[in-house]
N, C-alpha and C. Protein backbone atom coordinates (compact mmCIF):
# COMPACT_ATOMS: atom_id res chain seq x y z
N UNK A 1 17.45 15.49 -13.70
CA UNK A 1 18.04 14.17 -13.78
C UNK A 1 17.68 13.38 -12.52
N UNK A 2 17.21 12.14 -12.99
CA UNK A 2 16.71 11.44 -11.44
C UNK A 2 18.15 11.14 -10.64
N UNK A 3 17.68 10.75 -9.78
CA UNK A 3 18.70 10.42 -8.43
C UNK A 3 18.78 9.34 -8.18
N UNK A 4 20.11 8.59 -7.33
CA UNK A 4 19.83 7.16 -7.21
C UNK A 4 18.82 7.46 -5.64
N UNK A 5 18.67 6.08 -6.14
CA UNK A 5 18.11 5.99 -4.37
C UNK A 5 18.78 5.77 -3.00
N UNK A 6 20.15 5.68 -3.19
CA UNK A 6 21.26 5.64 -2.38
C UNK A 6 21.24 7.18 -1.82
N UNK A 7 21.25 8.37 -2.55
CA UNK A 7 21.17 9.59 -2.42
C UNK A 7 20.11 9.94 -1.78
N UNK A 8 18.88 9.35 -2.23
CA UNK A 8 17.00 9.89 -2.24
C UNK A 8 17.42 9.58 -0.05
N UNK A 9 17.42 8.12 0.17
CA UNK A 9 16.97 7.25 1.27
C UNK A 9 18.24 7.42 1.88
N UNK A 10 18.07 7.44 3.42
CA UNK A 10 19.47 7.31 4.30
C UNK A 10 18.59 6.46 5.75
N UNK A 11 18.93 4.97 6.04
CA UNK A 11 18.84 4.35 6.80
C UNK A 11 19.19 4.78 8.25
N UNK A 12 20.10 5.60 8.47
CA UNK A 12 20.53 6.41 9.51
C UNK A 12 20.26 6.87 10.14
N UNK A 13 19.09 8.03 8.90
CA UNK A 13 18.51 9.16 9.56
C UNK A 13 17.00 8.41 10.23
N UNK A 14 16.50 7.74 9.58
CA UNK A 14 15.26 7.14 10.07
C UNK A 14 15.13 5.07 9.17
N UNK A 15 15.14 4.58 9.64
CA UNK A 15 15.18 3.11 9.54
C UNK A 15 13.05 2.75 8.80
N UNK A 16 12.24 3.99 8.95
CA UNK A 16 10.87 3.56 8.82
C UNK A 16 10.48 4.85 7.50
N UNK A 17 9.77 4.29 6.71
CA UNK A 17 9.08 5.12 5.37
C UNK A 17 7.84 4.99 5.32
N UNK A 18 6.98 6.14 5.33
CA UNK A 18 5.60 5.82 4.75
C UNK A 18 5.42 6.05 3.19
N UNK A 19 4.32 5.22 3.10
CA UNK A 19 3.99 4.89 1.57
C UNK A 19 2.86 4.75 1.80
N UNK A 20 2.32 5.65 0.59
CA UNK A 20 1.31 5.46 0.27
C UNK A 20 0.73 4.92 -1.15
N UNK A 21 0.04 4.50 -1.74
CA UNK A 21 -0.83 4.23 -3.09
C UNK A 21 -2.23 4.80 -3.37
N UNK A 22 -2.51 5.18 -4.36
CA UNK A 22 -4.37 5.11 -4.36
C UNK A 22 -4.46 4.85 -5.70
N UNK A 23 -5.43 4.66 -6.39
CA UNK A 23 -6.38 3.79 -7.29
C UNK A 23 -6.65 5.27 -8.37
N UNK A 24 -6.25 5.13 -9.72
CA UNK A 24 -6.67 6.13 -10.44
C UNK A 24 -7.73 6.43 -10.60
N UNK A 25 -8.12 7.53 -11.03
CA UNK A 25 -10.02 8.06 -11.07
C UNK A 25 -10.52 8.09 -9.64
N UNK A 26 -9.96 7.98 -9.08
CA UNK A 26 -10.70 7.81 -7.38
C UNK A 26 -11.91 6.27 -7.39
N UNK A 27 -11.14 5.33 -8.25
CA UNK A 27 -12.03 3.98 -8.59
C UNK A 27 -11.83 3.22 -7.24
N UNK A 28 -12.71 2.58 -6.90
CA UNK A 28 -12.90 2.09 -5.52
C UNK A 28 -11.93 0.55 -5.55
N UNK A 29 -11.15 0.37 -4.36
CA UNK A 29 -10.42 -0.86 -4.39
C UNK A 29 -10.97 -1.49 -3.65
N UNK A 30 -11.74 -1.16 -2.58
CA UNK A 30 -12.55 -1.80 -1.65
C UNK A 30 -14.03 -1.67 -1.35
N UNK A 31 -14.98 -2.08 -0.43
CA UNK A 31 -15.61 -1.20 -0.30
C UNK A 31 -16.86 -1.00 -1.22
N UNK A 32 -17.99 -0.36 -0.59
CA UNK A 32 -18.92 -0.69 -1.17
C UNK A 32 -19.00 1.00 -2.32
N UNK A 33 -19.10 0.96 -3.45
CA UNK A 33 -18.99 1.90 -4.44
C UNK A 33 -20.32 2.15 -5.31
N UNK A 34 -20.59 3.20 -4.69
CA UNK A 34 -22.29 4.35 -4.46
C UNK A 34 -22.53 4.47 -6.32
N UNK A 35 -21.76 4.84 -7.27
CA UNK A 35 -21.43 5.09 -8.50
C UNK A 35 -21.83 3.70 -9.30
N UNK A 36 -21.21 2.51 -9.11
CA UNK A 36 -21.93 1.65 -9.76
C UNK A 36 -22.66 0.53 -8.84
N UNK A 37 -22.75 0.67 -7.79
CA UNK A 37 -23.98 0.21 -7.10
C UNK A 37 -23.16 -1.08 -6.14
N UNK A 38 -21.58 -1.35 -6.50
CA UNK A 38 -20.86 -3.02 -6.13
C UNK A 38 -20.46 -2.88 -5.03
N UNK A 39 -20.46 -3.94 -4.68
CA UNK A 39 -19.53 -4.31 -3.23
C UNK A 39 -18.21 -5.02 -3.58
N UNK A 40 -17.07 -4.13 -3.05
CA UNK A 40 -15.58 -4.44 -3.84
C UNK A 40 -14.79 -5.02 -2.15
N UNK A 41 -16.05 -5.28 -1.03
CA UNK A 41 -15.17 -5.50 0.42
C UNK A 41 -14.37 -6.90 0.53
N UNK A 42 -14.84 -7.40 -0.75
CA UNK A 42 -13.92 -9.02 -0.38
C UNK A 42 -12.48 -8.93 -0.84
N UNK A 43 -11.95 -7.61 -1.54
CA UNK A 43 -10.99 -7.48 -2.19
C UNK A 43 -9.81 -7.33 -0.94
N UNK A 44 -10.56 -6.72 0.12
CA UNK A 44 -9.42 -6.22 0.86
C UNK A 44 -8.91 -7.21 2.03
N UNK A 45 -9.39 -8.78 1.55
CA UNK A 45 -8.77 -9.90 2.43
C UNK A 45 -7.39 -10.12 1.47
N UNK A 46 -7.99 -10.37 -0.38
CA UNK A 46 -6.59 -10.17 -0.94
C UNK A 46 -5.96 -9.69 -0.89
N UNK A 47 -5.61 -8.28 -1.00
CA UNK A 47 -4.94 -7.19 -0.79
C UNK A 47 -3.83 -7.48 0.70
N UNK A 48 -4.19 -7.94 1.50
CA UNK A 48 -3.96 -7.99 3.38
C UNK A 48 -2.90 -9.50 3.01
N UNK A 49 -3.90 -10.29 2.40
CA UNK A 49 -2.85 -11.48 1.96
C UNK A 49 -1.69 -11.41 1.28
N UNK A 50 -1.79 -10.40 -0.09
CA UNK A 50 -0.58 -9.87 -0.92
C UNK A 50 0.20 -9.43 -0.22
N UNK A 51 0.16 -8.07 0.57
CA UNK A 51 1.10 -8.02 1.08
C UNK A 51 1.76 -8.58 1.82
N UNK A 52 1.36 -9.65 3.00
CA UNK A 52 1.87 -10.36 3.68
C UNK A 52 3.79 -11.57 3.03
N UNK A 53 2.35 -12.41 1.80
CA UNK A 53 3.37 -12.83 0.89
C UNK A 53 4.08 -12.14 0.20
N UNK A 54 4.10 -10.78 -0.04
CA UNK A 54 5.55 -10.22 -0.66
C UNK A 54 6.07 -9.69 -0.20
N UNK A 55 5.78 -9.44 1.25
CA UNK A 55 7.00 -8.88 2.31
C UNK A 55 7.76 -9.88 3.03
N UNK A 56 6.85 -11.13 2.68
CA UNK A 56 8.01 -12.48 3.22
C UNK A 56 8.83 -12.42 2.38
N UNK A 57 8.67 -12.57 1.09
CA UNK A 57 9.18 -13.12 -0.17
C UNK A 57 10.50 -12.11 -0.34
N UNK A 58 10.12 -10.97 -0.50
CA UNK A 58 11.44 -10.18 -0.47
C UNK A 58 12.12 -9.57 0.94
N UNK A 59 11.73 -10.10 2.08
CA UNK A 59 12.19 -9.50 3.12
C UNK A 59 12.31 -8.44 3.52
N UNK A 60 11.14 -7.83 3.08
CA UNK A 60 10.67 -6.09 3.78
C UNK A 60 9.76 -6.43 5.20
N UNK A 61 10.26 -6.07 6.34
CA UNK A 61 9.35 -5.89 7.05
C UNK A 61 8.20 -4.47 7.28
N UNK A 62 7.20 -5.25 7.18
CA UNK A 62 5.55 -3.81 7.68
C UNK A 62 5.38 -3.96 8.36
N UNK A 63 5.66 -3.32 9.55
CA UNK A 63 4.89 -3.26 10.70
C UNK A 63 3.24 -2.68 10.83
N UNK A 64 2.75 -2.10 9.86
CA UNK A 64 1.63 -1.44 9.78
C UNK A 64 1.53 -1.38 8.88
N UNK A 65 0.57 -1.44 8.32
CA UNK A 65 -0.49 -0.85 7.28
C UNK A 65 -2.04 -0.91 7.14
N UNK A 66 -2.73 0.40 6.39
CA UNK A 66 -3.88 -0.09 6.29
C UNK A 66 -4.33 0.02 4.83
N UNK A 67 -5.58 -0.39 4.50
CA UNK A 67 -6.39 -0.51 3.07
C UNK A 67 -7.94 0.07 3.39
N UNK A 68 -7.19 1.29 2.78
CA UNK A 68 -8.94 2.19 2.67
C UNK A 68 -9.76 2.19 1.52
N UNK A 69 -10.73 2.18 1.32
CA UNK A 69 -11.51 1.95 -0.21
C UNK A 69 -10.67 2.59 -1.05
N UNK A 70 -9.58 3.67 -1.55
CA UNK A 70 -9.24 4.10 -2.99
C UNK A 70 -7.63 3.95 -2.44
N UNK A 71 -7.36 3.71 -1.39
CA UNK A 71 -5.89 3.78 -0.76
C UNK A 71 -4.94 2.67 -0.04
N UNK A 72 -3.93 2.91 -0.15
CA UNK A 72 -3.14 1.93 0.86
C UNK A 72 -2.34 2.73 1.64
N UNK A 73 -1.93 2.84 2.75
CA UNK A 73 -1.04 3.44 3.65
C UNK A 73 -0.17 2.14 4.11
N UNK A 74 1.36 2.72 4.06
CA UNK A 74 2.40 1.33 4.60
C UNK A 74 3.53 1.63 5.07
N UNK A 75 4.22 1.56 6.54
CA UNK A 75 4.91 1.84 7.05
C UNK A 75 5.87 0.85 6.51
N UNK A 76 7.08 0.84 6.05
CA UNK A 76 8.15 -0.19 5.75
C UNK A 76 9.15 0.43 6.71
């Protein structure tokens, strides 16, 4: 049975979470991709922009993160 997240998360014990994401199939989000020959590097100005505007928008602060060709890493 899932859990709330009141239970999962305790602000107390640590105030910072890493998160991660990656891209199914190991499909490239960035980055130049050897398999079908593209260059996907302009993606990761969007990506840098998105998050910016939806951590204003809902008031999460990131202090860090990065965007690797199949990944995201994000300190909240």
């Amino acid at each position: 049975m899932a859990r709330p997240r009141s239970e999962q998360i305790s602000i107390e014990d640590t105030p910072y979470y890493h998160i991660t994401t990656r891209c199914v199939r190991r499909a490239f989000l960035c980055g130049f991709d050897k398999t079908s020959g593209k260059d996907y590097e302009h993606r990761r100005a969007w990506i840098e922009n998105r998050i910016r505007i939806l951590s204003s928008l809902f008031g999460i602060d990131i202090p860090a993160y990065v965007v690797m060709h199949n990944h995201i890493h994000m300190a909240c």
